[in-house]
PDB file of N, CA and C in Angstrom:
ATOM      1  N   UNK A   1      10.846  14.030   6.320  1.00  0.00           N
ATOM      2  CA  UNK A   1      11.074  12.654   5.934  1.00  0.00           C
ATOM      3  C   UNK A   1      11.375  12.587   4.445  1.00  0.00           C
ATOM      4  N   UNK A   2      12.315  11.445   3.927  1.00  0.00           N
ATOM      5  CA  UNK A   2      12.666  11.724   2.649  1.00  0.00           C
ATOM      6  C   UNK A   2      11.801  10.587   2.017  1.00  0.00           C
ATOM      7  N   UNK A   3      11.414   9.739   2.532  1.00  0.00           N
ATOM      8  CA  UNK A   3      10.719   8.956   1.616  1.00  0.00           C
ATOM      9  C   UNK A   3       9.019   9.166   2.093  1.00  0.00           C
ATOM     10  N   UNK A   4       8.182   9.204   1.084  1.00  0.00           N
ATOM     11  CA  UNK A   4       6.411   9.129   1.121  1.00  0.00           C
ATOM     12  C   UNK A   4       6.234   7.897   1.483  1.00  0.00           C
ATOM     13  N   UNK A   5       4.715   7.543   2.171  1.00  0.00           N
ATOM     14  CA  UNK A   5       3.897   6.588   2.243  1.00  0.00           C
ATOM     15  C   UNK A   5       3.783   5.771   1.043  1.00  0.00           C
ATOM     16  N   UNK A   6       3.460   6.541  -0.258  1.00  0.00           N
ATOM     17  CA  UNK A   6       3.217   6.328  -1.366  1.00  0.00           C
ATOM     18  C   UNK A   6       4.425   5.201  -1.706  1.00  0.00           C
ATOM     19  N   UNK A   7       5.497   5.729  -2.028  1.00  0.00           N
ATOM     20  CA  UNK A   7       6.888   4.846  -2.508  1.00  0.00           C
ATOM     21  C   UNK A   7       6.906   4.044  -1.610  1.00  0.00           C
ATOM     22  N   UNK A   8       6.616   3.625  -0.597  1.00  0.00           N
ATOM     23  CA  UNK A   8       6.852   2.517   0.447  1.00  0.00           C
ATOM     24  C   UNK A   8       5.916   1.311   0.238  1.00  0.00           C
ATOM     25  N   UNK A   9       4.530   2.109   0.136  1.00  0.00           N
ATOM     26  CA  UNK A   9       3.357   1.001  -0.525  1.00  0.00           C
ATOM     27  C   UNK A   9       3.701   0.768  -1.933  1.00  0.00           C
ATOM     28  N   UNK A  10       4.461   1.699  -2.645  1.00  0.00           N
ATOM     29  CA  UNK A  10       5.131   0.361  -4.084  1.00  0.00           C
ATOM     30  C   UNK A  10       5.981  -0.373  -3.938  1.00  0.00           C
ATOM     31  N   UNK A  11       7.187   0.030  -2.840  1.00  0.00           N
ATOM     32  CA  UNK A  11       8.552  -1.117  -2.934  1.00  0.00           C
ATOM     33  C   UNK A  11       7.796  -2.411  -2.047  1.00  0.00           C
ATOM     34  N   UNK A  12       6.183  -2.191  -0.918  1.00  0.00           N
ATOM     35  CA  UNK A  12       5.899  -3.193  -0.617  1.00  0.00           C
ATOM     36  C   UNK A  12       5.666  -4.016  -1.172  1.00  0.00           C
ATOM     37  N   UNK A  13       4.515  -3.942  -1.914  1.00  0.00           N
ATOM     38  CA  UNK A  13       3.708  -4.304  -2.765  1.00  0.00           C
ATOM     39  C   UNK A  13       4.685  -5.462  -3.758  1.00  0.00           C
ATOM     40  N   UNK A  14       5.348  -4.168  -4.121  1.00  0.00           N
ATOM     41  CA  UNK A  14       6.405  -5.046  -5.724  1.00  0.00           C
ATOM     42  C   UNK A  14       7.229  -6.228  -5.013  1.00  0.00           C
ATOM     43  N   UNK A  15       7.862  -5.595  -3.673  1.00  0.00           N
ATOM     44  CA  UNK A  15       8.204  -7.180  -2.956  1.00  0.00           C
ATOM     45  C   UNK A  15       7.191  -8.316  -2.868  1.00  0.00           C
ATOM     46  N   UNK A  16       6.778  -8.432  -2.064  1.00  0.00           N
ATOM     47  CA  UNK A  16       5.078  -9.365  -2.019  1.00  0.00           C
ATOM     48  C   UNK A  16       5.000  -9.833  -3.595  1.00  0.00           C
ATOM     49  N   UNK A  17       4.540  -8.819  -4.567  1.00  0.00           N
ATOM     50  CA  UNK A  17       4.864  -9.280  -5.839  1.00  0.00           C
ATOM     51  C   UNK A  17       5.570 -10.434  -6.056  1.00  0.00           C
ATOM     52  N   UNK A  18       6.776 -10.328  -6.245  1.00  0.00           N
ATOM     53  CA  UNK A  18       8.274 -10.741  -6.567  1.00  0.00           C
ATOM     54  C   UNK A  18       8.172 -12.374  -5.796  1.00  0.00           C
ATOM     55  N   UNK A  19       7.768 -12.172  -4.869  1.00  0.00           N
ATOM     56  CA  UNK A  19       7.984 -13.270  -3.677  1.00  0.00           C
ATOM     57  C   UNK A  19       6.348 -14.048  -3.467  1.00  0.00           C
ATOM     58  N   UNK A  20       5.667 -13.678  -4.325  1.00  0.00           N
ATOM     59  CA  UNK A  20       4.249 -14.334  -3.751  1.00  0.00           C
ATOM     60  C   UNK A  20       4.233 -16.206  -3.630  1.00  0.00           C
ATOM     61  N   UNK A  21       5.134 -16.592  -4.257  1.00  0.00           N
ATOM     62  CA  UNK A  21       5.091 -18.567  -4.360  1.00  0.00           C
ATOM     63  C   UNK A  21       5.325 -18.568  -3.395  1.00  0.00           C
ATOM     64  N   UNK A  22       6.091 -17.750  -1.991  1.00  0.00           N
ATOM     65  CA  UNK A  22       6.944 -18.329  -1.060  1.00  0.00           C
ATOM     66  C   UNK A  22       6.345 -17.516  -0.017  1.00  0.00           C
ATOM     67  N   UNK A  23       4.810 -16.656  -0.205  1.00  0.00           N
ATOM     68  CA  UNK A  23       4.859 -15.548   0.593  1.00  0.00           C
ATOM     69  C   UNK A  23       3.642 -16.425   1.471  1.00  0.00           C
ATOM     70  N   UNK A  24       3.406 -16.481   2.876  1.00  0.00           N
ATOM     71  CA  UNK A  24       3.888 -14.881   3.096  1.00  0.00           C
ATOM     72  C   UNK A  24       4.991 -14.176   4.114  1.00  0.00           C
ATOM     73  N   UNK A  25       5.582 -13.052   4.210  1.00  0.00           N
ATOM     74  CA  UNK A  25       6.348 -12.917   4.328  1.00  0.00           C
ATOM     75  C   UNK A  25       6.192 -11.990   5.655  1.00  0.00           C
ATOM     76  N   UNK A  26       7.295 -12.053   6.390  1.00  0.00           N
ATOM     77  CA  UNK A  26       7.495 -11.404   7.864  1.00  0.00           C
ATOM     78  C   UNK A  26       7.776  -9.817   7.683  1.00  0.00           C
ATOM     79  N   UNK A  27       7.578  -8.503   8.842  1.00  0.00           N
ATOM     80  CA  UNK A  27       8.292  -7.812   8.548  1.00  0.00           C
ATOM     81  C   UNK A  27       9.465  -7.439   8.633  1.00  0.00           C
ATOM     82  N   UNK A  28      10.336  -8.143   9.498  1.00  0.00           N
ATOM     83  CA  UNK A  28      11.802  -8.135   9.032  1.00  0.00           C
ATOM     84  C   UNK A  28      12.427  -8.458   7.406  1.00  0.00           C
ATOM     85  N   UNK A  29      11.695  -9.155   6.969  1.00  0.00           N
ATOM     86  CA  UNK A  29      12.103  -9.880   5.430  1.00  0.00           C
ATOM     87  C   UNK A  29      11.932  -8.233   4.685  1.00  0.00           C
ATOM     88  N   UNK A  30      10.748  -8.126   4.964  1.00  0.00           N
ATOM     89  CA  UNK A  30      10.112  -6.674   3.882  1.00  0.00           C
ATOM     90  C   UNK A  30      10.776  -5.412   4.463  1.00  0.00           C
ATOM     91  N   UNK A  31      11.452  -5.487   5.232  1.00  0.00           N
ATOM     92  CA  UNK A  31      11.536  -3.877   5.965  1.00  0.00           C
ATOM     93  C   UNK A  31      13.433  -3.967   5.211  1.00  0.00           C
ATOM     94  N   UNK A  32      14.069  -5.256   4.959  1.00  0.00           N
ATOM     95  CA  UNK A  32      15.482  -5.773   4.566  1.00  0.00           C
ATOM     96  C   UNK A  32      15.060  -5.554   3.044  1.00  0.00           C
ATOM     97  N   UNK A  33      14.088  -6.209   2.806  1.00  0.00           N
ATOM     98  CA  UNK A  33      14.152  -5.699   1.152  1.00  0.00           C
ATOM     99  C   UNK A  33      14.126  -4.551   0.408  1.00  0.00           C
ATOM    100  N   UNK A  34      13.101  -3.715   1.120  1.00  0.00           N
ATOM    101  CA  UNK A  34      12.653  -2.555   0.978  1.00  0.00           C
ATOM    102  C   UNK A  34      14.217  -1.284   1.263  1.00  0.00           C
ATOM    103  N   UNK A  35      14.686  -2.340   2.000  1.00  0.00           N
ATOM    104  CA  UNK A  35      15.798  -1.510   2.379  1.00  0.00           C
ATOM    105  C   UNK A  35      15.717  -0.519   3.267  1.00  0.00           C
ATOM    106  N   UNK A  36      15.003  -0.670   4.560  1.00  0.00           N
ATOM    107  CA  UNK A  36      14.476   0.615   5.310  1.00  0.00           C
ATOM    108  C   UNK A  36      15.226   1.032   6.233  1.00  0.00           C
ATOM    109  N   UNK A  37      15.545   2.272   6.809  1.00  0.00           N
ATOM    110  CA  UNK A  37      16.012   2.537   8.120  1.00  0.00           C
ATOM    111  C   UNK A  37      15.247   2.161   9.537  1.00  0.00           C
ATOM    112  N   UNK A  38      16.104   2.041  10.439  1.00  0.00           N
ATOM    113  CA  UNK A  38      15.376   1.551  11.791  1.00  0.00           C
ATOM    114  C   UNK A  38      15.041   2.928  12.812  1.00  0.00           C
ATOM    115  N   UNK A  39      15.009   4.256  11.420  1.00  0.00           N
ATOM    116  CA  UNK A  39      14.745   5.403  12.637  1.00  0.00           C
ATOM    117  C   UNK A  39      13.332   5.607  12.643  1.00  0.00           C
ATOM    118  N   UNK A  40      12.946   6.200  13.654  1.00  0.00           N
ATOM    119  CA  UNK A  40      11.817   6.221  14.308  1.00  0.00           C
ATOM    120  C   UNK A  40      10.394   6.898  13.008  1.00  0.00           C
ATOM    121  N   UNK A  41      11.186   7.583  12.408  1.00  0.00           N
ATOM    122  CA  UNK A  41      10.029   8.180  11.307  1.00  0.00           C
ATOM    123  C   UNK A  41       9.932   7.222   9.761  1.00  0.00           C
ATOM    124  N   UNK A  42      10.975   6.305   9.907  1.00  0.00           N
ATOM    125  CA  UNK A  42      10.541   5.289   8.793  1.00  0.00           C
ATOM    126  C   UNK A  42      10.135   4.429   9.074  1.00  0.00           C
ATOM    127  N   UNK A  43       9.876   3.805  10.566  1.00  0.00           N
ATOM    128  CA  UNK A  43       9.326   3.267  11.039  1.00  0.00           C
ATOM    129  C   UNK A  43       7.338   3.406  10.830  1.00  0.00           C
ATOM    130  N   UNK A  44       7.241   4.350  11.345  1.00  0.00           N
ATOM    131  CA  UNK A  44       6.256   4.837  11.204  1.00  0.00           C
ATOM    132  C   UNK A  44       5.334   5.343   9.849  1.00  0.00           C
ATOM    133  N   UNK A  45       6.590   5.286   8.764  1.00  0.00           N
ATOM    134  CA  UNK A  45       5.871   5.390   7.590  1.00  0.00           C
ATOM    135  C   UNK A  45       5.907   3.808   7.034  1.00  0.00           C
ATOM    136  N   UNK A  46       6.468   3.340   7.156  1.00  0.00           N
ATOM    137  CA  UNK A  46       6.673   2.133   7.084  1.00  0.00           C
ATOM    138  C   UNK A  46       4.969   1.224   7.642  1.00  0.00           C
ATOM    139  N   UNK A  47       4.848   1.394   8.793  1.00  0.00           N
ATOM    140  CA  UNK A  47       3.508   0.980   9.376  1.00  0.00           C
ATOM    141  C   UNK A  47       2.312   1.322   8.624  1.00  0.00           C
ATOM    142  N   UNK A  48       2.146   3.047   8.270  1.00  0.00           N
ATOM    143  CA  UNK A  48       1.657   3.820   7.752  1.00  0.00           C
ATOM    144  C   UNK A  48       0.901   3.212   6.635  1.00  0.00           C
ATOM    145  N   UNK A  49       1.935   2.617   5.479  1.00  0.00           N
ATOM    146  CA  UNK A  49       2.409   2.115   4.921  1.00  0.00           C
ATOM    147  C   UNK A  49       0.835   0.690   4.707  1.00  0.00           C
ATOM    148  N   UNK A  50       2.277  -0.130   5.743  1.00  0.00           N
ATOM    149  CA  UNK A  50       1.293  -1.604   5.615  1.00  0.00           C
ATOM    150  C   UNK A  50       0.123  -1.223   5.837  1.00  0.00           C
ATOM    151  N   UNK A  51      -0.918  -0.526   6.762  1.00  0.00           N
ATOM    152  CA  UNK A  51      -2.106  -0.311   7.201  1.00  0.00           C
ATOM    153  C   UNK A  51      -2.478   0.463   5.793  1.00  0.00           C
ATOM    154  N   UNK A  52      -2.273   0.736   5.248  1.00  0.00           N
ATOM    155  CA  UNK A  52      -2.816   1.354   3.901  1.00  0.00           C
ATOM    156  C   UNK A  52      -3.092   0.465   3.100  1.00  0.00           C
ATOM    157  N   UNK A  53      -1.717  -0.438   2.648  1.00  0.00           N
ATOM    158  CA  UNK A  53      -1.948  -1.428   1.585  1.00  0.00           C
ATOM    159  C   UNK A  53      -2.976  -2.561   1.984  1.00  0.00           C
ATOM    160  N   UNK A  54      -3.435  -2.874   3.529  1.00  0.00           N
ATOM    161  CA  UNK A  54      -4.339  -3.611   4.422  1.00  0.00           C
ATOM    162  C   UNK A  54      -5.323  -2.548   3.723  1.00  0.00           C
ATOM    163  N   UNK A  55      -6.010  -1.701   4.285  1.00  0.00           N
ATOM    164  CA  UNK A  55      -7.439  -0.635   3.710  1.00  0.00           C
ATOM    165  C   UNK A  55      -7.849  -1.295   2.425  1.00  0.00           C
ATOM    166  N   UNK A  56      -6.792  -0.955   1.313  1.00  0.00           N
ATOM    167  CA  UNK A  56      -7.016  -0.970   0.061  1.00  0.00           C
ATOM    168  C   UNK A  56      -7.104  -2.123   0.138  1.00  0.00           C
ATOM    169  N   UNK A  57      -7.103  -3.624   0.504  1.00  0.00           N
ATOM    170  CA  UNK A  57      -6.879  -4.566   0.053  1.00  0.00           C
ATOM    171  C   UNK A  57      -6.035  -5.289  -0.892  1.00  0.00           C
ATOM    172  N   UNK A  58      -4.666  -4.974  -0.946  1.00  0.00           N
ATOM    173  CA  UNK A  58      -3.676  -5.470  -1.878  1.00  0.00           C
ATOM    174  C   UNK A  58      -3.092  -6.449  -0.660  1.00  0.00           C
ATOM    175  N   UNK A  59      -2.667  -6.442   0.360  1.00  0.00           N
ATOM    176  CA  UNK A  59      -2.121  -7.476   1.178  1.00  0.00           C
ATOM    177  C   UNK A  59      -2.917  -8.272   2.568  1.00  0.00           C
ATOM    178  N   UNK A  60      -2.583  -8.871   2.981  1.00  0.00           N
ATOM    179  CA  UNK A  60      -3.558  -9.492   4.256  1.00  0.00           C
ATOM    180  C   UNK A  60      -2.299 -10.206   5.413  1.00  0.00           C
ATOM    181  N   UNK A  61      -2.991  -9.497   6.468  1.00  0.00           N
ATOM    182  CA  UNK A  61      -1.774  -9.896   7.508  1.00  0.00           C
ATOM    183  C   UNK A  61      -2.530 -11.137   8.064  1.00  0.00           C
ATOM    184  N   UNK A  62      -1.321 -12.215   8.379  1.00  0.00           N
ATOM    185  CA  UNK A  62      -1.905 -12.991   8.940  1.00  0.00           C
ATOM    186  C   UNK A  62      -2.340 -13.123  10.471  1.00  0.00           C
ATOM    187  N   UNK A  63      -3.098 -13.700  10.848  1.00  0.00           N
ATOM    188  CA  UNK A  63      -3.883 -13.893  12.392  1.00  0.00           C
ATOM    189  C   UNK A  63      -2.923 -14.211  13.089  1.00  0.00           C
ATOM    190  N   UNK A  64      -2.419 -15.323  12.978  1.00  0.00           N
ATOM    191  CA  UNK A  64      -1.597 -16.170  13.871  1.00  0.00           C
ATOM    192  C   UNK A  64      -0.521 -15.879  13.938  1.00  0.00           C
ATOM    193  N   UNK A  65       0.551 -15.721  13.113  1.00  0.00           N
ATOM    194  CA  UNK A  65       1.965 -15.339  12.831  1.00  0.00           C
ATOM    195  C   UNK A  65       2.493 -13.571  12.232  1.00  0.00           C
ATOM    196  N   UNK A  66       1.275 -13.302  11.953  1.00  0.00           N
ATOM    197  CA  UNK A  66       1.864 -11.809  11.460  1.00  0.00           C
ATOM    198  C   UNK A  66       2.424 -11.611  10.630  1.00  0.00           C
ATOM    199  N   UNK A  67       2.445 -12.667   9.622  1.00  0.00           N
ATOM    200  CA  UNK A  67       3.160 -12.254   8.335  1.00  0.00           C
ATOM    201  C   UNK A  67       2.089 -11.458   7.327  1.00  0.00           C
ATOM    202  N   UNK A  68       2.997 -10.822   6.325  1.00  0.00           N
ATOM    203  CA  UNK A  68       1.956 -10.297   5.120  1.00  0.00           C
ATOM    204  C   UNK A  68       1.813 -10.892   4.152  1.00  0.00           C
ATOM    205  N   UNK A  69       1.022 -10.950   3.202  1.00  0.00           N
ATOM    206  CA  UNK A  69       0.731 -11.869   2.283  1.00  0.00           C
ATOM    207  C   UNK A  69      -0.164 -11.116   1.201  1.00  0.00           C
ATOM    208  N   UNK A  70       0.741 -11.388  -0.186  1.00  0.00           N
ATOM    209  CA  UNK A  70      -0.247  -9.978  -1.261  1.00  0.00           C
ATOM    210  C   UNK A  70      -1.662 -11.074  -1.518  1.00  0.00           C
ATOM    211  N   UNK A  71      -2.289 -10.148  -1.972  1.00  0.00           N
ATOM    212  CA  UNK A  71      -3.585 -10.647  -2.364  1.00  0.00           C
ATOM    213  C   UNK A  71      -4.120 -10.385  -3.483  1.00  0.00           C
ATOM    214  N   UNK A  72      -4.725 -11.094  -4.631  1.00  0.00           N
ATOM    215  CA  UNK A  72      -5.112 -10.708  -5.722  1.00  0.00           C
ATOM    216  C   UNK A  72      -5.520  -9.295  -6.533  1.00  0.00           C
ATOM    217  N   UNK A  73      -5.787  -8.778  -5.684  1.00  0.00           N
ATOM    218  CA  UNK A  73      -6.183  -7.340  -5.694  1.00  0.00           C
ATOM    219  C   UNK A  73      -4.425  -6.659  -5.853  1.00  0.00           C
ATOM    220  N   UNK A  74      -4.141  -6.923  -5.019  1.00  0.00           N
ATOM    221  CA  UNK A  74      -2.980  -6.121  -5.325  1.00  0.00           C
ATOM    222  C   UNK A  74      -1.563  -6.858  -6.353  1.00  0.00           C
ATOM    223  N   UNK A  75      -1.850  -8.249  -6.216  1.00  0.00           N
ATOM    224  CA  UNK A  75      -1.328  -8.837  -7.897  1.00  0.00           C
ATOM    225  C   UNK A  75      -2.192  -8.308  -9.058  1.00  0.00           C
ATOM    226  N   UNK A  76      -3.543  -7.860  -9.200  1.00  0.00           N
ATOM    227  CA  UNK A  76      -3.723  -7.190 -10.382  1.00  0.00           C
ATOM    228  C   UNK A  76      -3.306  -5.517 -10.585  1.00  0.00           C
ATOM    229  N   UNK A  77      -3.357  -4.928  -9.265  1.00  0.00           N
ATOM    230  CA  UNK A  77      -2.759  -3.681  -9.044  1.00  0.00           C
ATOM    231  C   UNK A  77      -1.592  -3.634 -10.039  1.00  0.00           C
ATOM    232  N   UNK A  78      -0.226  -4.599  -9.606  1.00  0.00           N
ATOM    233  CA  UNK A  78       0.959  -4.995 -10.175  1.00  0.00           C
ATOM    234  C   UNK A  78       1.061  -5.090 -11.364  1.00  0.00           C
ATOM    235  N   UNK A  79       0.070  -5.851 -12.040  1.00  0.00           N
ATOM    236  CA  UNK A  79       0.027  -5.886 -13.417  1.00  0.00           C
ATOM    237  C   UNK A  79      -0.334  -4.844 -14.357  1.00  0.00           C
ATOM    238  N   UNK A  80      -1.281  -4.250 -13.537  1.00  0.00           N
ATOM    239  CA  UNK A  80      -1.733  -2.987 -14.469  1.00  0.00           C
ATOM    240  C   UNK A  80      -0.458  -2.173 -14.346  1.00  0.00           C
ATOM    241  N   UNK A  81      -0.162  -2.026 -13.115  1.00  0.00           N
ATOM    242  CA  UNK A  81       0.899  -0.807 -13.051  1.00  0.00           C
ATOM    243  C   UNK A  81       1.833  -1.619 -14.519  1.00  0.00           C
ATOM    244  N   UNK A  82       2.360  -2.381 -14.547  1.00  0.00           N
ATOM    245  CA  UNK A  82       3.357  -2.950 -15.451  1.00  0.00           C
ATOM    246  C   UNK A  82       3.301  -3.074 -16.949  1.00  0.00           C
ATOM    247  N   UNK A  83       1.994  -3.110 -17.052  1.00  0.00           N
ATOM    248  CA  UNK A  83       1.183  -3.116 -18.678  1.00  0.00           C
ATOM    249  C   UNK A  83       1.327  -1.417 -19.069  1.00  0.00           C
ATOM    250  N   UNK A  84       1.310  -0.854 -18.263  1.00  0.00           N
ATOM    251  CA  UNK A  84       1.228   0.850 -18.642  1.00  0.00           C
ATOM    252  C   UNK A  84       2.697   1.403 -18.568  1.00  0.00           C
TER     253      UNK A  84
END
């Protein structure tokens, strides 16, 4: 696979970022931003992925609709990364 878990949980993240007034956001929206392929192993890192940034607490999927939505934790994540 050419892309890591790792780089996927930043282009998430920094989307969610970017978009938090309007978020939260579906995974079709994030998988188009991110720019992802629809093959079966970016798929899966892709998932990989969200369930990670869920662990850590930077995003929160919603109950009802399934969208993602960053969460303070991972807006301060953002900032630090950006201050350094």
């Amino acid at each position: 696979m050419d892309i890591n878990i790792k780089e996927i949980e930043d282009k998430i993240l920094a989307y969610l970022y970017e978009t938090r007034s309007v978020s939260p956001q579906s995974v079709t929206k994030i998988k188009l931003a991110i720019e992802l392929k629809d093959g079966r192993g970016d798929v899966r890192v892709f998932k990989s992925a969200l369930q990670g940034l869920i662990q850590k607490d930077f995003i929160k999927k919603q109950e009802i609709r399934g969208n993602y939505k960053i969460e303070i934790k991972g807006i301060e994540e953002i900032e630090r990364i950006e201050e350094n």
